[in-house]
Protein backbone atom coordinates (compact mmCIF):
# COMPACT_ATOMS: atom_id res chain seq x y z
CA UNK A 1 2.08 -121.82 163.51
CA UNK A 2 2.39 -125.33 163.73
CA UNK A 3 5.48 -127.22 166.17
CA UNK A 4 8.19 -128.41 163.76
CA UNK A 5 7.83 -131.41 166.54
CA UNK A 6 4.79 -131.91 165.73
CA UNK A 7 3.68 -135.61 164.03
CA UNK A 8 2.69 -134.75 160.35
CA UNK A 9 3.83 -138.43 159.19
CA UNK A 10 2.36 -140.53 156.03
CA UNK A 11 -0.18 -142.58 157.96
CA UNK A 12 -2.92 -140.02 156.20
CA UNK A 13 -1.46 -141.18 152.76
CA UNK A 14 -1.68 -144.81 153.31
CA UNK A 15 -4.19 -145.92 152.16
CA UNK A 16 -3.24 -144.85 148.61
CA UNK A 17 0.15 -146.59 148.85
CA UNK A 18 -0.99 -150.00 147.86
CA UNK A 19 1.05 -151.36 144.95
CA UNK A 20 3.50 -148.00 145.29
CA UNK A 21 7.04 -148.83 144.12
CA UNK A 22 9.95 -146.49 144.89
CA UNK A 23 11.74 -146.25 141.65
CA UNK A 24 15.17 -147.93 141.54
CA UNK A 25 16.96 -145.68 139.07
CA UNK A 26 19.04 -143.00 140.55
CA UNK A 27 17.81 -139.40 139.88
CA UNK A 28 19.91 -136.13 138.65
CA UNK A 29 17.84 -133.66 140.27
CA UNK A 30 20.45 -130.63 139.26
CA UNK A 31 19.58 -132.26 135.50
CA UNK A 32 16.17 -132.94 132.96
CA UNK A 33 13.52 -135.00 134.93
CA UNK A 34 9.88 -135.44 134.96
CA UNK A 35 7.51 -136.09 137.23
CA UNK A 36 3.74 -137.37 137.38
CA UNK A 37 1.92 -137.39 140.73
CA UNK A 38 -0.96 -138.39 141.70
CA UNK A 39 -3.40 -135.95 143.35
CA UNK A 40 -5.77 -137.10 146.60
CA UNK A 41 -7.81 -135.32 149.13
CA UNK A 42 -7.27 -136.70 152.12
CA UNK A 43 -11.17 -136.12 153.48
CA UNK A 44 -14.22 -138.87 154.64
CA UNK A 45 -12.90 -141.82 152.28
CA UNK A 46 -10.43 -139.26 150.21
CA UNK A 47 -9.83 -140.35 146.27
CA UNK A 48 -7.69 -138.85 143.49
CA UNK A 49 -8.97 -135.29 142.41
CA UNK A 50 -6.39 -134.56 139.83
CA UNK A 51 -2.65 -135.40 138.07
CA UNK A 52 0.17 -133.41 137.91
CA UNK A 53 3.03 -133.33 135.91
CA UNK A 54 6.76 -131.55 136.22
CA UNK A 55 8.79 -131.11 133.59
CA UNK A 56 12.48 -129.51 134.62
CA UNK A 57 15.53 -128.94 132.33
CA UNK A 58 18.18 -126.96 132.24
CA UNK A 59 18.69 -123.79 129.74
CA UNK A 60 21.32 -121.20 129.50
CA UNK A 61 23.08 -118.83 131.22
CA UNK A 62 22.51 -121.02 134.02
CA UNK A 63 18.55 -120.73 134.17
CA UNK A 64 16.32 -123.27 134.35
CA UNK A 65 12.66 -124.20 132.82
CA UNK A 66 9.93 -125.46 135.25
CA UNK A 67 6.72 -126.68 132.83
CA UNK A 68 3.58 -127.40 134.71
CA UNK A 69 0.82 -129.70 133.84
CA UNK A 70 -2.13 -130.10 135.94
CA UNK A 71 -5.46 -131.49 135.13
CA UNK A 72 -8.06 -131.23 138.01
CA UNK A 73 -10.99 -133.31 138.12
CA UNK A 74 -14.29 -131.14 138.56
CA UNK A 75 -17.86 -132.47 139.20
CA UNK A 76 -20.04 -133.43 136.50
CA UNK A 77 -16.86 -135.13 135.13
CA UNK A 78 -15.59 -131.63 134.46
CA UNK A 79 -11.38 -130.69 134.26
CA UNK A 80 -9.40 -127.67 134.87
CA UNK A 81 -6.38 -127.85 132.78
CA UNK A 82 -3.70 -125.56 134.38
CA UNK A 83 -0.40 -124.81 132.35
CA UNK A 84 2.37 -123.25 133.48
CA UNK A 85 6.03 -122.35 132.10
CA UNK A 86 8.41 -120.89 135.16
CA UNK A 87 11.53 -119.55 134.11
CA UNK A 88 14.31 -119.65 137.28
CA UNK A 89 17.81 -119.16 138.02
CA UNK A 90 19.69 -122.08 138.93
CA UNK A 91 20.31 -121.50 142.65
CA UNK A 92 19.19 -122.83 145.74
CA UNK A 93 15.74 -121.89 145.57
CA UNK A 94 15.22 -121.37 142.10
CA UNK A 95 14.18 -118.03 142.00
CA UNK A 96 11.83 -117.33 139.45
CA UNK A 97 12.70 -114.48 136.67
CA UNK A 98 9.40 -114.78 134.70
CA UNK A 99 6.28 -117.24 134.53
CA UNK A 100 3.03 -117.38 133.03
CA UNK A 101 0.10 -119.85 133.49
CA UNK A 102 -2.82 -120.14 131.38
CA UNK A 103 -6.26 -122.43 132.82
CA UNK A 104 -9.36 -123.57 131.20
CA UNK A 105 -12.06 -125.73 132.60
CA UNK A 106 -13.53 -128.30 129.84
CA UNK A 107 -16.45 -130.19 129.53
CA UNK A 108 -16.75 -134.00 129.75
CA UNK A 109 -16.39 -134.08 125.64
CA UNK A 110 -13.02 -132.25 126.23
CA UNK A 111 -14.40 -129.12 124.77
CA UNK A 112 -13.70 -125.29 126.53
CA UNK A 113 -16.19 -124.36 128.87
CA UNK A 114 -17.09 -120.57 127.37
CA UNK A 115 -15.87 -117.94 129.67
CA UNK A 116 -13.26 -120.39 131.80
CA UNK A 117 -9.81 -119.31 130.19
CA UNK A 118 -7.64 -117.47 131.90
CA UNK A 119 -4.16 -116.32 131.45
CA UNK A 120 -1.50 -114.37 133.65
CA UNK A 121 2.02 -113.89 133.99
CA UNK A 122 5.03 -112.30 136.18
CA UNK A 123 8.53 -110.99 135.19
CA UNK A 124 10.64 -109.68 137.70
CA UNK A 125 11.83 -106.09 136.48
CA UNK A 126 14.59 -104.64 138.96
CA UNK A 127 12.98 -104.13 142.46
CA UNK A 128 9.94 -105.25 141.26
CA UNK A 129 7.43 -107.78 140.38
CA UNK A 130 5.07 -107.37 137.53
CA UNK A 131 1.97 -109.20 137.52
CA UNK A 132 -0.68 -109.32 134.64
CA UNK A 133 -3.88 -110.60 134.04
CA UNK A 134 -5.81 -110.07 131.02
CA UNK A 135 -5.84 -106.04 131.10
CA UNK A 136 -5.14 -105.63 134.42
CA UNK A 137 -1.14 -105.19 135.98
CA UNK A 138 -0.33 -105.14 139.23
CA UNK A 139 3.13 -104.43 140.63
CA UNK A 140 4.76 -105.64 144.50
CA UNK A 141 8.30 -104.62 145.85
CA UNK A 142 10.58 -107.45 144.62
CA UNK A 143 11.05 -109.82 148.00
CA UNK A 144 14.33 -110.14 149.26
CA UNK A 145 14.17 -113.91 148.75
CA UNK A 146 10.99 -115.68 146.71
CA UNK A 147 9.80 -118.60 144.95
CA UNK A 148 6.31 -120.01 143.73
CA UNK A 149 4.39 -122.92 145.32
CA UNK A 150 5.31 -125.26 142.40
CA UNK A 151 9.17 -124.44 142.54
CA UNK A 152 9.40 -125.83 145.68
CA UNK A 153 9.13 -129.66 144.27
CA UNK A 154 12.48 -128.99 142.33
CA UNK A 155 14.19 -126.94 145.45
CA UNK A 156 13.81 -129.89 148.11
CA UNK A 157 15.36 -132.26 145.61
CA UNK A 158 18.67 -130.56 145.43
CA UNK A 159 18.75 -129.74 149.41
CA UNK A 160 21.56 -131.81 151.42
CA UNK A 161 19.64 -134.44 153.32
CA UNK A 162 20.96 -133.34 156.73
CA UNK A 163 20.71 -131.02 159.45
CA UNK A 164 20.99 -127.50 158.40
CA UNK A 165 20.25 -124.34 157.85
CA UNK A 166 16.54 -123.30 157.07
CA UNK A 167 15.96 -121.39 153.73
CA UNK A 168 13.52 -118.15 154.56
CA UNK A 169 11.71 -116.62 151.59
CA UNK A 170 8.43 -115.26 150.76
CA UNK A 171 5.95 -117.56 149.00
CA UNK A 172 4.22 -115.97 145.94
CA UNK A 173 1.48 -118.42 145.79
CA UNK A 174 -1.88 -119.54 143.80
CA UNK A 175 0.29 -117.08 141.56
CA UNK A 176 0.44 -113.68 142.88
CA UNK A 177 -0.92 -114.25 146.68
CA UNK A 178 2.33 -112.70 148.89
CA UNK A 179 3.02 -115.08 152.14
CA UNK A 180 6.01 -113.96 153.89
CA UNK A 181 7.89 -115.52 156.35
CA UNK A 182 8.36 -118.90 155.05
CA UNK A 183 10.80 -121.33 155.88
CA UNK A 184 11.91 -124.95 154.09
CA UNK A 185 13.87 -127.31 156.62
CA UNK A 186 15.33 -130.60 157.09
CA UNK A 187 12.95 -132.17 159.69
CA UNK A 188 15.23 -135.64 159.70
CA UNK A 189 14.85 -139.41 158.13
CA UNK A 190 12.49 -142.15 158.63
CA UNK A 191 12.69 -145.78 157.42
CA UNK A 192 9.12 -146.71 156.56
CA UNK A 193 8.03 -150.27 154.74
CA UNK A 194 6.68 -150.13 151.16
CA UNK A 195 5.86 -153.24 149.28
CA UNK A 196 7.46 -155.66 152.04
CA UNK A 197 10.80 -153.45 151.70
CA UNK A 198 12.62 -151.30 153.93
CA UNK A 199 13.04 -147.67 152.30
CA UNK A 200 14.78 -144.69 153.90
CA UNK A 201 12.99 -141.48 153.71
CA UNK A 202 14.31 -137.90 154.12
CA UNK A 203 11.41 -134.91 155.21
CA UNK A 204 11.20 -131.62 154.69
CA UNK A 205 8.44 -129.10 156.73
CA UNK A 206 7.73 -126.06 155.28
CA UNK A 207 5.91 -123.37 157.37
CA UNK A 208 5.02 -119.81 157.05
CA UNK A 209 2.00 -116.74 157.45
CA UNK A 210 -1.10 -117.88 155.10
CA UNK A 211 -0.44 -121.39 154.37
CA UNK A 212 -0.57 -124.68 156.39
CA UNK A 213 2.23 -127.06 156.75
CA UNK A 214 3.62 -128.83 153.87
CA UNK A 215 5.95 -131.77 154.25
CA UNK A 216 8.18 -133.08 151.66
CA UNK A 217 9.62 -136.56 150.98
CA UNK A 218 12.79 -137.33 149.45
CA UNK A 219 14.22 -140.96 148.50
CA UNK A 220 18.22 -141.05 148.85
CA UNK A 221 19.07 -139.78 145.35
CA UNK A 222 16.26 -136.64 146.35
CA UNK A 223 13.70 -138.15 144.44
CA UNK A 224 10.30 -136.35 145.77
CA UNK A 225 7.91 -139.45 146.33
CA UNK A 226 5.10 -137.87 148.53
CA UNK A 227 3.85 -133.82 149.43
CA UNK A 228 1.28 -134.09 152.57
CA UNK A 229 -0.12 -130.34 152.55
CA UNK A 230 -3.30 -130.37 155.24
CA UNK A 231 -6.54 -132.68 153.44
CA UNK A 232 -4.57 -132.98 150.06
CA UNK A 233 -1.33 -135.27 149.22
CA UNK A 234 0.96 -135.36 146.17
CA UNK A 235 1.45 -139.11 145.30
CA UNK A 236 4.58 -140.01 142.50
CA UNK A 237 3.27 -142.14 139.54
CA UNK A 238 5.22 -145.18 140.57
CA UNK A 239 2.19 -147.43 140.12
CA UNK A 240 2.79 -150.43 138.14
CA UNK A 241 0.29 -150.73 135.00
């Protein structure tokens, strides 16, 4: 497991920072916000291999609605669409009550690719977790405290930037893959120069079994501009036309 000491800064991302803005508008992230961000590998030269886009409002009974939108960019000028609806409560780390996500891979004329779609979903019933996919259902123990890989943009925007605690949970990723012992953590600020202006940064490691580290940047308002996560890197769509 990697040293929470460790340097896992945004020199890999730099190069892909020319022209970035931070966005002057303050941001409500307990309210409706969307976000694009551009998707790099971070290998030889590295270059954009996809877009993704979260959508987050507020419903009732104190629930919220996490829409995902991601189009990956395949050889032969091929894309995987992904979709996903997550339905969470409206706590700390968003636990999710029910989600489905439904993926196609289409050709360069925008057409389905025959035998490509998929679809699966998860409901949380009692103690348990219910997974399906197509015919087939598959059922865990309920973790004491979980959340899903995409969740985790919303949660770091509403955590206090400062010293504290360190949220543990169990990471229910690419879906339905269990990773326990996870942790989310305030790692501390930085001021770093974009665009000839001094901005201040907050970070955010995450570490756990079966995943490498992720680190999260925050603007003051908790804006997420940047996810660094091993050879790939989550990039907000503050790029000026």
């Amino acid at each position: 497991m990697a040293n929470r000491t460790e340097p896992f800064t945004l020199d890999s991302i730099t190069p892909h920072l020319q022209g970035f803005q931070c966005p002057q508008a303050e941001l409500d992230p307990d309210g409706t916000w969307q976000h694009t961000y551009q998707v790099y590998t971070l290998t030889g030269r590295g270059g954009r291999v996809g877009i993704l886009n979260l959508h987050r409002r507020n419903t009732e009974d104190r629930k919220i609605l996490l829409e995902v939108n991601y189009r990956k960019f395949l050889p032969g000028r091929h894309t995987q669409l992904v979709l996903g609806s997550i339905q969470c409560r409206d706590e700390t780390l968003a636990t999710p009550l029910a989600w489905k996500f439904s993926s196609v891979v289409r050709n360069p004329q925008g057409k389905p690719v025959p035998h490509t779609s998929l679809e699966t979903s998860a409901v949380k019933e009692g103690l348990t977790i219910v997974f399906k996919d197509g015919q087939t259902v598959r059922r865990i123990h309920k973790p004491n405290e979980y959340t899903v890989n995409w969740v985790l943009f919303d949660v770091v925007q509403r955590l206090p930037r400062k010293q504290g605690r360190a949220l543990s949970f169990t990471l229910l990723d690419h879906f339905d893959q269990v990773k326990p012992n996870q942790t989310l953590a305030y790692h501390g600020e930085q001021e770093v120069r974009l665009q000839d202006t001094e901005v201040r940064l907050h970070r955010f490691d995450q570490l756990g079994e079966g995943v490498v580290p992720w680190v999260y940047w925050v603007d003051a308002s908790g804006r997420l501009l940047y996810v660094v996560s091993g050879l790939e890197a989550y990039i907000l769509d503050a790029f000026p036309e």
